[in-house]
N, C-alpha and C. Protein backbone atom coordinates (compact mmCIF):
# COMPACT_ATOMS: atom_id res chain seq x y z
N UNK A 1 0.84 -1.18 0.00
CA UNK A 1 0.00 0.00 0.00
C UNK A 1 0.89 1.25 0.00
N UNK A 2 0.47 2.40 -0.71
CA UNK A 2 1.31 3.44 -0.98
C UNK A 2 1.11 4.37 -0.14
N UNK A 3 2.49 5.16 0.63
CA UNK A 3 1.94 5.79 1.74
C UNK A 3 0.91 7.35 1.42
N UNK A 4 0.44 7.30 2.26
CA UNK A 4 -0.60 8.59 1.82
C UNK A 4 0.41 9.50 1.69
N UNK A 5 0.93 10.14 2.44
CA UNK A 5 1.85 11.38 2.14
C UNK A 5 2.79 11.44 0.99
N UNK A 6 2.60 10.32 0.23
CA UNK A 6 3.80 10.02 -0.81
C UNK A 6 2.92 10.22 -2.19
N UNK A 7 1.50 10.10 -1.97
CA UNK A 7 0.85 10.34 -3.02
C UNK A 7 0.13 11.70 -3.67
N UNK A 8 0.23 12.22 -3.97
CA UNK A 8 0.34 13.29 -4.78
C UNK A 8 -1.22 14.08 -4.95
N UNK A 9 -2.32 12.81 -4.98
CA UNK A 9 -3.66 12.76 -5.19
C UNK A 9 -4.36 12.71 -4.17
N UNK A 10 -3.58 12.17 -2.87
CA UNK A 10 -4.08 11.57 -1.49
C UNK A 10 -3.96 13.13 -0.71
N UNK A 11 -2.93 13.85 -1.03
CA UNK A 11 -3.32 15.24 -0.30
C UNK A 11 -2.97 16.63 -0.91
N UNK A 12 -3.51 16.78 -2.48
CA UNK A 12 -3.77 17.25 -3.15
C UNK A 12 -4.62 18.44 -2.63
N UNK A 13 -5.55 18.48 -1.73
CA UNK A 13 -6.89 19.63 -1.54
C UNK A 13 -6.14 19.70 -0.30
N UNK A 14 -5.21 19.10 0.61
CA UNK A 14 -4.79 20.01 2.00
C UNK A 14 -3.48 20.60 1.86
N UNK A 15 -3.07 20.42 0.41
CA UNK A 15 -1.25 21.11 0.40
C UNK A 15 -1.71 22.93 0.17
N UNK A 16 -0.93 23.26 0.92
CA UNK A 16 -0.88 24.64 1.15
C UNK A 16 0.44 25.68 0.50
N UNK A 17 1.15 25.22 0.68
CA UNK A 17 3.03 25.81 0.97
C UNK A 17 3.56 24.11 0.02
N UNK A 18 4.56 24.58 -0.49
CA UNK A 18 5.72 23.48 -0.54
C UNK A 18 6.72 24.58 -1.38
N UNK A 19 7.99 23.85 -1.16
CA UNK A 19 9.69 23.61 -1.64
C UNK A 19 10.18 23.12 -2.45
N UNK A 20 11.12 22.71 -2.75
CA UNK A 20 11.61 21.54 -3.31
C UNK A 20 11.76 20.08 -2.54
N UNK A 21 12.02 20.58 -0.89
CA UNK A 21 12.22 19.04 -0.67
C UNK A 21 10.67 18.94 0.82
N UNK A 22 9.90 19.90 1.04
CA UNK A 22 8.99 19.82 1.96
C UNK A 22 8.15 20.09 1.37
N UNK A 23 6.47 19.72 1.70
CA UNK A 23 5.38 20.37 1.30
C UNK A 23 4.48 20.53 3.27
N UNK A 24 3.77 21.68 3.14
CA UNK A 24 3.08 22.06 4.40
C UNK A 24 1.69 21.59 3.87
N UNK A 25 0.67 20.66 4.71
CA UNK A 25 -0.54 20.60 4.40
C UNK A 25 -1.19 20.84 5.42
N UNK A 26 -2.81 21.37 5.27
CA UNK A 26 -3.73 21.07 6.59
C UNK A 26 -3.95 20.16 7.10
N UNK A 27 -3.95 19.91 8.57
CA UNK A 27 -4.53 18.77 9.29
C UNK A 27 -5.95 18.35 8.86
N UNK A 28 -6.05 17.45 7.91
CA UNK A 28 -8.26 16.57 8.15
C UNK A 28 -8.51 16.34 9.27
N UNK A 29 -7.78 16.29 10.19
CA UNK A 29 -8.56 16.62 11.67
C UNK A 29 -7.72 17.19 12.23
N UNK A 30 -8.05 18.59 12.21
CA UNK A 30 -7.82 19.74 13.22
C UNK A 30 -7.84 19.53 14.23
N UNK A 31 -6.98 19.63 15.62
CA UNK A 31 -7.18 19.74 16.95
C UNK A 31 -7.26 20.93 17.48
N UNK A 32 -6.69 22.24 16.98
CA UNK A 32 -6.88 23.10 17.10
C UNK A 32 -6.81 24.22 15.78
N UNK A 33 -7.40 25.45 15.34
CA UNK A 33 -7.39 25.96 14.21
C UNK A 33 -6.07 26.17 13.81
N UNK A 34 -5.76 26.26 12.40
CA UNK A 34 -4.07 26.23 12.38
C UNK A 34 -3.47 25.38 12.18
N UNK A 35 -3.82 24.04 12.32
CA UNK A 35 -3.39 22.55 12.92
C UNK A 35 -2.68 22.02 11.72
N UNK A 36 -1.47 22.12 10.91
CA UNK A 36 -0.83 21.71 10.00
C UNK A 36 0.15 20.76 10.24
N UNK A 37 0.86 20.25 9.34
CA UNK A 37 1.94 19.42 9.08
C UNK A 37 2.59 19.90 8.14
N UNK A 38 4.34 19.46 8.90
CA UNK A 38 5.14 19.53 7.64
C UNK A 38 6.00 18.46 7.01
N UNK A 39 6.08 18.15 5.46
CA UNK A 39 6.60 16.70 5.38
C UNK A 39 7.39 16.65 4.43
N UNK A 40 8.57 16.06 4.78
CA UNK A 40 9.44 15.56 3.71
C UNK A 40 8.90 15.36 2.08
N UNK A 41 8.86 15.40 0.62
CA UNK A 41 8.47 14.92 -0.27
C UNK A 41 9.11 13.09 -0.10
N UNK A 42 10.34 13.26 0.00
CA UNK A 42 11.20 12.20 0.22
C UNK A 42 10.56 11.48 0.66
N UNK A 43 9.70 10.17 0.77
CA UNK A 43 9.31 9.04 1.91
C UNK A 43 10.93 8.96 2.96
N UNK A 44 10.45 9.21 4.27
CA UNK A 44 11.41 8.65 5.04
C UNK A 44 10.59 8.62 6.41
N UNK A 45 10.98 7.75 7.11
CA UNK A 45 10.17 7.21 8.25
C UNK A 45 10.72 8.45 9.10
N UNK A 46 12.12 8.72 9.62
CA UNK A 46 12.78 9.17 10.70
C UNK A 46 13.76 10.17 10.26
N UNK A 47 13.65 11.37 11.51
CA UNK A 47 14.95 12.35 11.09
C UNK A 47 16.28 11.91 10.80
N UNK A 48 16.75 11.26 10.84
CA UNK A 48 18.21 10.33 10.91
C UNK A 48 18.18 9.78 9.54
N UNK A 49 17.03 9.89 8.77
CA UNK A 49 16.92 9.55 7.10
C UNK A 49 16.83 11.00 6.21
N UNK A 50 16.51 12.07 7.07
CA UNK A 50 17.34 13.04 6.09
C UNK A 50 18.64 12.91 5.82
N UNK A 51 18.92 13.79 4.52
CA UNK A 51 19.79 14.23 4.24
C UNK A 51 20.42 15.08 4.41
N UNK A 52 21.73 15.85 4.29
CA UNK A 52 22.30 17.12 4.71
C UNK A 52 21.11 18.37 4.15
N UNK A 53 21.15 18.76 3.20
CA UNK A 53 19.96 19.58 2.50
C UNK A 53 19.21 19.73 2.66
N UNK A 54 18.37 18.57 3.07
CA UNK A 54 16.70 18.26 3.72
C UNK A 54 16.89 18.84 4.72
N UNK A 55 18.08 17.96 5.64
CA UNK A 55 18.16 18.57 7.11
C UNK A 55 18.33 20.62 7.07
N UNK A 56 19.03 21.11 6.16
CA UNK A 56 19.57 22.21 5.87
C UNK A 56 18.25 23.14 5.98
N UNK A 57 17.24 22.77 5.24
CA UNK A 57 16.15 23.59 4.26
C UNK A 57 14.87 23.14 5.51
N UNK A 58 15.36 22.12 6.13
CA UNK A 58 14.21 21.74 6.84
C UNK A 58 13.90 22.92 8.28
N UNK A 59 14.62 23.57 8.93
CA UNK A 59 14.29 25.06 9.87
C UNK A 59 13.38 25.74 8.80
N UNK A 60 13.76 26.53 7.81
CA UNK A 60 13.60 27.11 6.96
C UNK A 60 12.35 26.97 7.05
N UNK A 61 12.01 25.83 6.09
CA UNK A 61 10.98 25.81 5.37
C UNK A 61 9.99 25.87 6.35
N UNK A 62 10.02 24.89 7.72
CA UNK A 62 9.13 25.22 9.06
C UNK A 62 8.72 25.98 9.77
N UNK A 63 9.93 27.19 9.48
CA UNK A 63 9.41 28.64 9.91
C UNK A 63 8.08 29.21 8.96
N UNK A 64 8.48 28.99 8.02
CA UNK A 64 7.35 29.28 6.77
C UNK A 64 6.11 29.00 6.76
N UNK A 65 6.11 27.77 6.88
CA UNK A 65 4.72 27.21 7.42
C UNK A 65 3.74 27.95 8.76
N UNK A 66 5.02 27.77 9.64
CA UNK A 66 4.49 28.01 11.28
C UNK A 66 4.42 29.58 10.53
N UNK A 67 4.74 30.66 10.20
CA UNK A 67 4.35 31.80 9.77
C UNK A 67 2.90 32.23 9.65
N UNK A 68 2.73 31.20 8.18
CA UNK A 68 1.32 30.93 7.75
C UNK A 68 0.21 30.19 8.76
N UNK A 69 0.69 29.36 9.54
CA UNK A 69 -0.30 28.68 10.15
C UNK A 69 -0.72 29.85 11.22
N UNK A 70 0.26 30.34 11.67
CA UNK A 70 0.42 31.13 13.03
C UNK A 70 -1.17 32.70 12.08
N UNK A 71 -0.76 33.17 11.38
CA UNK A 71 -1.77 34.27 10.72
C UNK A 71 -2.79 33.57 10.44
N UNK A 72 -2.63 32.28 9.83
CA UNK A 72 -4.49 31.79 10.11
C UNK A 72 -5.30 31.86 11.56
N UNK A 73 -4.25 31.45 12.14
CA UNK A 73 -5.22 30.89 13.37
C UNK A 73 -5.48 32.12 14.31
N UNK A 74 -4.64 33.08 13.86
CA UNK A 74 -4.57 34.65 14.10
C UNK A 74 -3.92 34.21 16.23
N UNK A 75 -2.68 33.83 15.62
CA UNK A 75 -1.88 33.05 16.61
C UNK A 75 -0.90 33.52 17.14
N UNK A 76 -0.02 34.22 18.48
CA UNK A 76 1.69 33.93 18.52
C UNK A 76 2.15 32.71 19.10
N UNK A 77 1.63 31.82 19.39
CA UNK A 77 2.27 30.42 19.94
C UNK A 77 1.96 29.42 19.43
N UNK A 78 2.55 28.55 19.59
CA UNK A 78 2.37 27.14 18.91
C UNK A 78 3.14 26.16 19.31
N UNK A 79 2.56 24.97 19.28
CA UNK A 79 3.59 24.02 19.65
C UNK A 79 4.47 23.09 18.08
N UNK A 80 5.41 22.95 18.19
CA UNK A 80 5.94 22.10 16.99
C UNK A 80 6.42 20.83 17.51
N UNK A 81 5.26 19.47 17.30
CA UNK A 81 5.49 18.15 17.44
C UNK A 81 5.81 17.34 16.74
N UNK A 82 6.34 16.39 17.15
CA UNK A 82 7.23 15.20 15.90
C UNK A 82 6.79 13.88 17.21
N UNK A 83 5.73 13.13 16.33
CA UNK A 83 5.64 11.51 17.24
C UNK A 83 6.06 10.76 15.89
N UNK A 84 7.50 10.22 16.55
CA UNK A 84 8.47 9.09 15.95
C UNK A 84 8.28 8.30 16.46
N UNK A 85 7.63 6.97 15.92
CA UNK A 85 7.50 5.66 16.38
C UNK A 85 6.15 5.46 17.04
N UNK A 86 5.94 4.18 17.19
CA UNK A 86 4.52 3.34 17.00
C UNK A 86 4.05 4.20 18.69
N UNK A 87 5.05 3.88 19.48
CA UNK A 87 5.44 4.04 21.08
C UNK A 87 4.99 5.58 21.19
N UNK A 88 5.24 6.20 20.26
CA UNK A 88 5.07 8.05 20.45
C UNK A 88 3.75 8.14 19.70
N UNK A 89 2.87 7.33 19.29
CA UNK A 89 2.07 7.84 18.67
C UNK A 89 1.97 8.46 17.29
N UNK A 90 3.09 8.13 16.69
CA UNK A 90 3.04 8.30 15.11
C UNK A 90 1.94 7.41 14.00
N UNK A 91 0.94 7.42 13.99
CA UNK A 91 0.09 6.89 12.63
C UNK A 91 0.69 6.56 11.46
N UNK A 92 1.02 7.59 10.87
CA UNK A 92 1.92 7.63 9.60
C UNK A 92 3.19 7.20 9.74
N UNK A 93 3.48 6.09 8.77
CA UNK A 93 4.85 5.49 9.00
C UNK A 93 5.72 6.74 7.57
N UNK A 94 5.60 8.08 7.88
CA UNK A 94 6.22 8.55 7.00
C UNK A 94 6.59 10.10 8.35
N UNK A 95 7.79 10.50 8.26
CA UNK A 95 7.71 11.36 9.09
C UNK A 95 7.44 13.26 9.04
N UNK A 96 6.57 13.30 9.62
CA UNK A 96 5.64 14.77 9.68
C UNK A 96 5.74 14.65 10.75
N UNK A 97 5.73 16.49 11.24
CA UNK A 97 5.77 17.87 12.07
C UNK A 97 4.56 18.39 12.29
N UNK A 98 3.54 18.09 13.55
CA UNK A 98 2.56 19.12 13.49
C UNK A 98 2.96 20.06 13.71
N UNK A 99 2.49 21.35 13.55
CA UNK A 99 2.11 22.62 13.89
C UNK A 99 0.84 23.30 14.36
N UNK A 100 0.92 23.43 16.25
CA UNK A 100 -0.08 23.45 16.41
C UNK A 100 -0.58 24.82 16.73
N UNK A 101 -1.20 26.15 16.32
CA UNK A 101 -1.25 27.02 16.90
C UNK A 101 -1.81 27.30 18.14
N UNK A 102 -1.40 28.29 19.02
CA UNK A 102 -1.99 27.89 20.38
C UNK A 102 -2.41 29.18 20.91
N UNK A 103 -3.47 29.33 21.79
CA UNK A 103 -3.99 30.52 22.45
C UNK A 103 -4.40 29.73 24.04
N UNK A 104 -4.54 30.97 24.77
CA UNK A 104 -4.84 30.76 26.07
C UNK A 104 -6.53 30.17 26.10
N UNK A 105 -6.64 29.27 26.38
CA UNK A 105 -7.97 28.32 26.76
C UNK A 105 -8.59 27.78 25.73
N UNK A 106 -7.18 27.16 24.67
CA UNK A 106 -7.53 26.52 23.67
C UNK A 106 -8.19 25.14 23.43
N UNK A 107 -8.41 24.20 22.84
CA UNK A 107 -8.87 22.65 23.12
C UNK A 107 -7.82 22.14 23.58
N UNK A 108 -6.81 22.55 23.95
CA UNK A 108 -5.46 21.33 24.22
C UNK A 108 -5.09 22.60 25.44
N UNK A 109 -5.57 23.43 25.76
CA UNK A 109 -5.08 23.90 27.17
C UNK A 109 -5.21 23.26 28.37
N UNK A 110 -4.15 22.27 28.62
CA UNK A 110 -3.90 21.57 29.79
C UNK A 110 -2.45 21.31 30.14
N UNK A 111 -2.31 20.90 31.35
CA UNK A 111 -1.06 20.67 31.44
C UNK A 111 -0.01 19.77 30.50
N UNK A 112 1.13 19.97 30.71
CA UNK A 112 2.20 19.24 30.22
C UNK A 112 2.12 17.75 29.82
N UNK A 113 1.89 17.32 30.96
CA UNK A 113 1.65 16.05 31.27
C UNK A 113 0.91 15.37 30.53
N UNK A 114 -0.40 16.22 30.81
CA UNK A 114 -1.89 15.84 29.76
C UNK A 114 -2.35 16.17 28.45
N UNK A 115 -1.28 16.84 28.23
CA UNK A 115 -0.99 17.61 26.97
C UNK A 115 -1.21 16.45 25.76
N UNK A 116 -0.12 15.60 25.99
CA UNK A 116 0.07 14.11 24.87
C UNK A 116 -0.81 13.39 24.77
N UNK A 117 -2.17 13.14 26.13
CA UNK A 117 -2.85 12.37 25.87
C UNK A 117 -4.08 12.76 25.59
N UNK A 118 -4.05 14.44 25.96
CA UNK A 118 -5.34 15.34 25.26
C UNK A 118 -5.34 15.37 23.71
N UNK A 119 -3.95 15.36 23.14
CA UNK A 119 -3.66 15.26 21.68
C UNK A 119 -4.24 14.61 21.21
N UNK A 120 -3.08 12.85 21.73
CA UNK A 120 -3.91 11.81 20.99
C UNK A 120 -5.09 11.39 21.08
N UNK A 121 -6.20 11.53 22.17
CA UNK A 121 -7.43 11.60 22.32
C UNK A 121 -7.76 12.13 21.25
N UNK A 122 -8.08 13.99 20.67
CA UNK A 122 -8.62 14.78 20.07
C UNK A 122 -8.22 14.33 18.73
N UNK A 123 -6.92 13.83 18.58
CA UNK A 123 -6.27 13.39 17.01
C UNK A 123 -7.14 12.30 16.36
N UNK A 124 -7.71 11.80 17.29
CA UNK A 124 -8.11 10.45 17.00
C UNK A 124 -9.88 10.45 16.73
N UNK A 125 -9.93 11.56 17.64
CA UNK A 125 -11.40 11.64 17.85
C UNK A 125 -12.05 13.22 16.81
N UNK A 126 -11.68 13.88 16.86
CA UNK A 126 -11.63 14.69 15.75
C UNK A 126 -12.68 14.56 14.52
N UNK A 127 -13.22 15.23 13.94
CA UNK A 127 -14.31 14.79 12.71
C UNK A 127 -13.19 15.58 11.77
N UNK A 128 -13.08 14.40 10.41
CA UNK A 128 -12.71 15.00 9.36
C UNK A 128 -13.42 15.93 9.25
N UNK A 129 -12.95 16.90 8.29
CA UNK A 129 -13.07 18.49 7.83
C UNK A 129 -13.74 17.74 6.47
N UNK A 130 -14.61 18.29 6.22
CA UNK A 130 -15.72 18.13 4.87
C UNK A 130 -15.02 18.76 3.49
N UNK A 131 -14.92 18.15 2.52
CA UNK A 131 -14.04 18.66 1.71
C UNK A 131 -13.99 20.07 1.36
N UNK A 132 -15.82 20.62 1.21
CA UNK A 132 -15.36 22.02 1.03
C UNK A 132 -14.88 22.88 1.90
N UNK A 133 -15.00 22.54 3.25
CA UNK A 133 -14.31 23.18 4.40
C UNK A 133 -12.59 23.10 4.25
N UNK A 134 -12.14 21.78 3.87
CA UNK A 134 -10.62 21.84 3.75
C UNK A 134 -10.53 22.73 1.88
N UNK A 135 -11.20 22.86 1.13
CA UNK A 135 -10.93 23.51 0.45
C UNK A 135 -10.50 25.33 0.88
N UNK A 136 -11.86 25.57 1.42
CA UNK A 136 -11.65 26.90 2.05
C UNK A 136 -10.62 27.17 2.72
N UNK A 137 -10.26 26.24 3.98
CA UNK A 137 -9.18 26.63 4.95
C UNK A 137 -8.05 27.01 3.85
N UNK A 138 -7.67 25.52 3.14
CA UNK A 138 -6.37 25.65 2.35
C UNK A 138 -6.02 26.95 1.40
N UNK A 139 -7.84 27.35 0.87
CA UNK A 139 -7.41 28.67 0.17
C UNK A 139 -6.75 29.91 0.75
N UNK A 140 -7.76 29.65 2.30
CA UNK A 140 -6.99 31.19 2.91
C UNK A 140 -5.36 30.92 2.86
N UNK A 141 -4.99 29.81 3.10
CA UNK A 141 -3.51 29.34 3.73
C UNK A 141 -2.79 30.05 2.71
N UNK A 142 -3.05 29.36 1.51
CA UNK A 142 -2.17 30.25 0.04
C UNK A 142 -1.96 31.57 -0.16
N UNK A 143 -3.70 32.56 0.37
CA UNK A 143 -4.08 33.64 0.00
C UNK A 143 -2.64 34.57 0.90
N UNK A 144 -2.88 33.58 2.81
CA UNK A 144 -1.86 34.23 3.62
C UNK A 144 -0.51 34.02 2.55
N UNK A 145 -0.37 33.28 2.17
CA UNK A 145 1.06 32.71 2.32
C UNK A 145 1.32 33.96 0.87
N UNK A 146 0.43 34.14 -0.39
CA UNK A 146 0.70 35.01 -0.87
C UNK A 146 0.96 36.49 -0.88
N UNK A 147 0.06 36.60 0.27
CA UNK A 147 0.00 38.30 0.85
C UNK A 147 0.90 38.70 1.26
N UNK A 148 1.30 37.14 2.20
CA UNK A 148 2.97 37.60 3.21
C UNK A 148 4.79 36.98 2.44
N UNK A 149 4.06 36.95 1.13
CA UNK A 149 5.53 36.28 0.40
C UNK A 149 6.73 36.87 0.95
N UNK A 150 6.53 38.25 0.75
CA UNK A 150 7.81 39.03 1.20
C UNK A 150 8.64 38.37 2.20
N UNK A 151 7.73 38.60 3.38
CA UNK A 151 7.93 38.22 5.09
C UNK A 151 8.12 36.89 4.83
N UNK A 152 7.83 35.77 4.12
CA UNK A 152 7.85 34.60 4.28
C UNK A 152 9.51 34.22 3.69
N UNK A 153 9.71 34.96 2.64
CA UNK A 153 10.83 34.75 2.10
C UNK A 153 12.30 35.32 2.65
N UNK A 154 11.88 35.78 3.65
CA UNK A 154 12.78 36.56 4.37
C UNK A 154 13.31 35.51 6.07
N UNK A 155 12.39 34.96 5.87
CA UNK A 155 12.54 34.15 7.03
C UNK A 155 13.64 33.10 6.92
């Protein structure tokens, strides 16, 4: 079976942003507004399977994203997560970065502790986004990401 993130057609209506070696898409289930990923084009399970370049371009390009995600969700905080391995709660055997934007008394405002298991609860439990809803979100994402090229490219 071909991994979803590797297919081109499989997240086609949530790609927002991409690079040469990353593309940024919306979360289909949002945990909080903002709620993106960022992913290698490369299939690779684990950071230790980048490459120098990937690794190089990979700050970069994450600032970019978190930029854009951060003006959607009309955001200054966020958390940036990576669950590597079955044990951390990774789904996808391909490796992605949420980006979560965050405000004071958000759905995931809880402690530290409870933080990981409020996630995977809400990750899991979550209602896909209806296609024309992920259409919309993704448009604003572009519209930001075009408005703020300047600022984005500067980053």
């Amino acid at each position: 079976m071909e991994c979803i993130f590797c297919s081109e057609t499989a997240i086609k209506l949530e790609k927002f942003y991409e690079d040469e070696n990353f593309i940024a898409i919306y979360n289909i289930r949002p945990v909080v507004k903002g709620h993106c990923l960022v992913i290698p084009k490369r299939h690779v399970e684990s950071m230790l399977e980048l490459n120098e370049k990937e690794r190089k371009d990979f700050i970069s390009f994450s600032n970019k994203a978190i930029f854009i995600a951060l003006k959607y969700a009309n955001a200054n905080d966020f958390d940036f997560l990576l669950q590597l391995g079955e044990n951390a709660g990774q789904s996808i055997k391909h490796l992605h970065f949420h980006i979560l934007p965050r405000k004071r008394n958000d759905a995931l405002a809880v402690n530290k502790k409870e933080f990981f298991q409020s996630f995977a609860e809400k990750e899991n439990t979550v209602k896909t986004l209806a296609q024309s809803d992920m259409i919309a979100v993704v448009n604003e994402l572009k519209d930001i990401a075009e408005k703020h090229k300047i600022q984005i490219n500067e980053l």
